[in-house]
N, C-alpha and C. Protein backbone atom coordinates (compact mmCIF):
# COMPACT_ATOMS: atom_id res chain seq x y z
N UNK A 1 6.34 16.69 -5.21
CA UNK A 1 5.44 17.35 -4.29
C UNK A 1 4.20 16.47 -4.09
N UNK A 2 3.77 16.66 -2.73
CA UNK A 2 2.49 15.69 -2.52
C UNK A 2 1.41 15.94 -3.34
N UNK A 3 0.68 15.10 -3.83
CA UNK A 3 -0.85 15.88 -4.09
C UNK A 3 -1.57 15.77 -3.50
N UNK A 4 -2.48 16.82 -2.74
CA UNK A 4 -3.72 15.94 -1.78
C UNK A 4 -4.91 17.22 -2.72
N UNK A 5 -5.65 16.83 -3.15
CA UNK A 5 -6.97 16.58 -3.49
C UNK A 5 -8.64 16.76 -3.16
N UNK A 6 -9.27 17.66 -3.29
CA UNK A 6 -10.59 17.16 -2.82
C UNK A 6 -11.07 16.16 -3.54
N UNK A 7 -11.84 14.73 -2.86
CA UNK A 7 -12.57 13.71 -3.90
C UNK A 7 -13.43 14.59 -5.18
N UNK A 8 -13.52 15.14 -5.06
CA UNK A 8 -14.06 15.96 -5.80
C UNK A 8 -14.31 16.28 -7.04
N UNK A 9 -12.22 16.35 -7.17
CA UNK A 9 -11.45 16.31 -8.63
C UNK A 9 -11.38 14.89 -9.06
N UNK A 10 -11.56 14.22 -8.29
CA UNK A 10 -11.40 12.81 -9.07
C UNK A 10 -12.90 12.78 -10.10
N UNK A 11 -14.00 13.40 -10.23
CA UNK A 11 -14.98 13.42 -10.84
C UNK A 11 -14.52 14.35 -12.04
N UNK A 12 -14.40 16.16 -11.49
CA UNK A 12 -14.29 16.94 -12.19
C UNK A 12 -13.11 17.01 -12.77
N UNK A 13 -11.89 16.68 -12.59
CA UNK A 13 -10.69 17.31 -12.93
C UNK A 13 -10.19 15.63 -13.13
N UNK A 14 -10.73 14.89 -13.63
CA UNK A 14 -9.84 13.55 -13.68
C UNK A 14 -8.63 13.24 -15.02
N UNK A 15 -8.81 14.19 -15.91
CA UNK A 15 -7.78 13.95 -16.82
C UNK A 15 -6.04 14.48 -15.70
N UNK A 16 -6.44 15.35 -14.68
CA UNK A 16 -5.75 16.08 -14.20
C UNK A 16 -4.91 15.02 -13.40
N UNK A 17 -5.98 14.34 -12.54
CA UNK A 17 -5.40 13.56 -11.52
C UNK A 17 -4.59 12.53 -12.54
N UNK A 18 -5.14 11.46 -13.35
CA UNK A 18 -5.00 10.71 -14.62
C UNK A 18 -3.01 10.69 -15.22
N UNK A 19 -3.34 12.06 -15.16
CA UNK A 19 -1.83 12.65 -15.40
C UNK A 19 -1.16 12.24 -14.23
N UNK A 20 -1.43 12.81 -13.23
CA UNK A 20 -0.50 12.46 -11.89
C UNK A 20 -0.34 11.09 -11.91
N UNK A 21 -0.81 10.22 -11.76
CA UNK A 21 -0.63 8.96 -11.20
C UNK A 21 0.30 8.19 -12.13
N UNK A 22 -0.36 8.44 -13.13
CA UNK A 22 0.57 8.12 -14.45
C UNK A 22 1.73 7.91 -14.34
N UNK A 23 2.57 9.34 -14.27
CA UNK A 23 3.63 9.96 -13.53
C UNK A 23 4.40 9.20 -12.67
N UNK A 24 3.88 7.96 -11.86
CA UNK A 24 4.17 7.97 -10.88
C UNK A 24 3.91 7.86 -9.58
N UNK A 25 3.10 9.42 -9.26
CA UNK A 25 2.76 9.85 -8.01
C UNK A 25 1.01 9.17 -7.91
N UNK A 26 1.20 9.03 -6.11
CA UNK A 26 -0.18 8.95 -5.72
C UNK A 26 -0.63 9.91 -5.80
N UNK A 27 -2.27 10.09 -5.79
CA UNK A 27 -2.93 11.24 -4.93
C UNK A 27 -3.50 11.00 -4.10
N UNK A 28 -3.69 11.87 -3.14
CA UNK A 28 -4.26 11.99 -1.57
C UNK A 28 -5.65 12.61 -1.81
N UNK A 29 -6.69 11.95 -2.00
CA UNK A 29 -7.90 12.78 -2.02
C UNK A 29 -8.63 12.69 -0.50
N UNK A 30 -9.50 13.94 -0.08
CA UNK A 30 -10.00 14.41 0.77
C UNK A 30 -11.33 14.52 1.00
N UNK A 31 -12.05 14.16 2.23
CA UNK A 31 -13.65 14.08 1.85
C UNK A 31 -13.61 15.18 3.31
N UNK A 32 -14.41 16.28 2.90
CA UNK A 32 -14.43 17.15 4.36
C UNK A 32 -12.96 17.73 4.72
N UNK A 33 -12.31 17.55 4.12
CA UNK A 33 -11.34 17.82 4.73
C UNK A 33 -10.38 17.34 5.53
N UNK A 34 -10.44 15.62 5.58
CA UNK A 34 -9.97 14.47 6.10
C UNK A 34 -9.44 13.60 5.61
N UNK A 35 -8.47 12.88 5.15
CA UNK A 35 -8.33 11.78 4.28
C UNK A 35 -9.25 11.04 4.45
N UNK A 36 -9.47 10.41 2.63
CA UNK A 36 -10.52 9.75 2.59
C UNK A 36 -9.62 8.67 1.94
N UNK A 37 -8.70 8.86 0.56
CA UNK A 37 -8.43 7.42 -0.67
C UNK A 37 -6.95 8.09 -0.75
N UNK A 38 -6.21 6.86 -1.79
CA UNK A 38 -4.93 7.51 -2.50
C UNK A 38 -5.61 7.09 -3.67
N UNK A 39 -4.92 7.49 -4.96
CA UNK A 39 -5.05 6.80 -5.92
C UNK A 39 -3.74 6.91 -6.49
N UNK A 40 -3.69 5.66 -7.03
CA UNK A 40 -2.67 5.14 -7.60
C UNK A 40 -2.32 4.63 -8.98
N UNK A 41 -1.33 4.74 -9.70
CA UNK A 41 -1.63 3.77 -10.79
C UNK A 41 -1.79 2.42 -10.82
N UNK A 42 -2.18 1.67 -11.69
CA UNK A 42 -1.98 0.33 -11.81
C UNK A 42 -0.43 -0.32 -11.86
N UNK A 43 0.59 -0.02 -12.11
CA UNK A 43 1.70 0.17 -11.52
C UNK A 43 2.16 -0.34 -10.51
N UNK A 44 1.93 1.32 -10.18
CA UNK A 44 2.43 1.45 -8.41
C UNK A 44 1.78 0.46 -8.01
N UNK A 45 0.38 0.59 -7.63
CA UNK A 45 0.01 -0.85 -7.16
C UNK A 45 0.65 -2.24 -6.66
N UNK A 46 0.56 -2.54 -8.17
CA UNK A 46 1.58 -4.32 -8.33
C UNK A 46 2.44 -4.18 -7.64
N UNK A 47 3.14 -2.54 -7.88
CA UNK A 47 4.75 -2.56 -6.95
C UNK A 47 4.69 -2.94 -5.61
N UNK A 48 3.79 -2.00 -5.13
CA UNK A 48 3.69 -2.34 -3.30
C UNK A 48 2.94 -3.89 -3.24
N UNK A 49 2.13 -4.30 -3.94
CA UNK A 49 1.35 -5.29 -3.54
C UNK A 49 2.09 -7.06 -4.15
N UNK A 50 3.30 -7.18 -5.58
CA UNK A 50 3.57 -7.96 -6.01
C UNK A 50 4.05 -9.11 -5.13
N UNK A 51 4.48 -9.12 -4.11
CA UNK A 51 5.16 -9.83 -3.14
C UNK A 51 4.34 -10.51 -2.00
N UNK A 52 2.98 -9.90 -1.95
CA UNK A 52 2.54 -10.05 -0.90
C UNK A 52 1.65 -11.22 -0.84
N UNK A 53 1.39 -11.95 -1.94
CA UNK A 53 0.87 -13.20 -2.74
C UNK A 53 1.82 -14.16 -2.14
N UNK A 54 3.07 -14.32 -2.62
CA UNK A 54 3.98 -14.98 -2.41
C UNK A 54 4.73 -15.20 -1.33
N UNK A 55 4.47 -14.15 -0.26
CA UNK A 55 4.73 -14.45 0.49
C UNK A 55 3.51 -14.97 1.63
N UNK A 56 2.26 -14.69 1.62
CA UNK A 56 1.41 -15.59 2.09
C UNK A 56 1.68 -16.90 1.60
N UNK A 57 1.54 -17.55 0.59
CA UNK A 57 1.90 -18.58 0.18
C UNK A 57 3.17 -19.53 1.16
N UNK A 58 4.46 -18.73 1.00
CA UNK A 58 5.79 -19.05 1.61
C UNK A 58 5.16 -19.28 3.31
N UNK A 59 4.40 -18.60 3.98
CA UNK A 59 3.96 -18.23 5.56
C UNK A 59 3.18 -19.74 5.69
N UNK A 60 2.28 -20.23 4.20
CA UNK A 60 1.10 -21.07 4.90
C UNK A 60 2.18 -22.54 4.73
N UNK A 61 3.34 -22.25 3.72
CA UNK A 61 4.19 -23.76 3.80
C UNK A 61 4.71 -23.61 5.00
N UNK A 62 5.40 -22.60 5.23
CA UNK A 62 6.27 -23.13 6.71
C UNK A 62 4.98 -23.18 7.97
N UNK A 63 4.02 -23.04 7.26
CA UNK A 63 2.91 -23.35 9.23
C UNK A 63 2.44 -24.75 9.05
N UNK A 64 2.55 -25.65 7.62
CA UNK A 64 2.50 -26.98 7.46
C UNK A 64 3.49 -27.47 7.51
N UNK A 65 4.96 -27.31 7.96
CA UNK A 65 5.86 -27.55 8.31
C UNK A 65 6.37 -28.03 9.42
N UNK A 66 5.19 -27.10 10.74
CA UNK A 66 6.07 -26.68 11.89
C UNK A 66 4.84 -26.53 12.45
N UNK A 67 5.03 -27.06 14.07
CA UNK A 67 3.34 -26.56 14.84
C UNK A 67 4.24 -25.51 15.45
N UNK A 68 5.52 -25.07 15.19
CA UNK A 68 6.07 -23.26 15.98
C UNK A 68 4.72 -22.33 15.35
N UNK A 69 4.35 -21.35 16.08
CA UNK A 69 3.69 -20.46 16.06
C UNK A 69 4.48 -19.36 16.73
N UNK A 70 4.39 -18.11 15.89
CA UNK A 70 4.71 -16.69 16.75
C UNK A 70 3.36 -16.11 17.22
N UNK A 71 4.07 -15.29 17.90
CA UNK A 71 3.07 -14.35 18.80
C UNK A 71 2.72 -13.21 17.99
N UNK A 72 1.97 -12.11 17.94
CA UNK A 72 1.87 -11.30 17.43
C UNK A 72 3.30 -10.46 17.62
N UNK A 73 3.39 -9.95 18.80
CA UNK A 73 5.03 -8.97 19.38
C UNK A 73 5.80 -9.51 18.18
N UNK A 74 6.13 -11.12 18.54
CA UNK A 74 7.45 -11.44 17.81
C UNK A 74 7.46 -11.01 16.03
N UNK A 75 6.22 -11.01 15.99
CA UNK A 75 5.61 -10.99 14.23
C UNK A 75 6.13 -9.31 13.58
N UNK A 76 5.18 -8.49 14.68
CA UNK A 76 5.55 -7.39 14.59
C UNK A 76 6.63 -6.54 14.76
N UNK A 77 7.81 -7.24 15.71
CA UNK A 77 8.95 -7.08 16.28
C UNK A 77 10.32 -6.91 14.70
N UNK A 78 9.53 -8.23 14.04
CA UNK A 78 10.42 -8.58 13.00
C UNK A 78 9.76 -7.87 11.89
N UNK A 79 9.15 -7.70 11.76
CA UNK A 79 8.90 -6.63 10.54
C UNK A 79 9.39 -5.33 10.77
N UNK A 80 8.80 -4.25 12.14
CA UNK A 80 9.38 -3.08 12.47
C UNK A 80 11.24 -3.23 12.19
N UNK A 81 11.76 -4.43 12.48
CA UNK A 81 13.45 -4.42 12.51
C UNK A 81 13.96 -4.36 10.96
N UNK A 82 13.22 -5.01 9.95
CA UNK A 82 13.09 -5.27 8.41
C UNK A 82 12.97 -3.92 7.92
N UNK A 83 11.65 -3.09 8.47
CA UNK A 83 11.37 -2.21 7.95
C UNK A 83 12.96 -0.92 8.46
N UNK A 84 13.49 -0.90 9.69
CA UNK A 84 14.10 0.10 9.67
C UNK A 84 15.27 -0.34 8.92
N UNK A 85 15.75 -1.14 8.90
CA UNK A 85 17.24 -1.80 8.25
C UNK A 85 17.09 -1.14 6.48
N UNK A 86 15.75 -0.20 6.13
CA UNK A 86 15.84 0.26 4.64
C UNK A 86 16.51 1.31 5.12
């Protein structure tokens, strides 16, 4: 189940949230009544973010490779096709 949060609890209730993330799960905290943050574990994090080092890296060899340049469309074209093929 989602958690969404007032920022609120991240002050008062943080053993609470602490637990969640732990777990696993993000939380969705709320300022006004709007998304404001997720929080995450340290974890999750690395998970979504471990690749994304390495592949900047991989992007700046092949642009010293090659004066090819994409366009934004084509950039975005190929990611949206990556992303649905999960």
């Amino acid at each position: 189940m989602i958690q969404i949060r007032p920022v609120s609890d991240l002050r008062n209730k943080f053993p609470e949230i602490e637990t969640i993330v732990n777990s696993g799960k993000p939380v969705y905290l709320t300022k006004n009544g709007y998304g404001a943050m997720v929080v995450l574990s340290m974890e999750e994090y690395a998970n979504l973010t471990e690749n994304v080092e390495m592949k900047l890296d991989e992007a700046d060899r092949q642009a010293k490779a090659t004066d090819k340049r994409l366009s934004h469309e084509e950039v975005f074209s190929k990611a949206r096709s990556v992303m649905d093929a999960r």
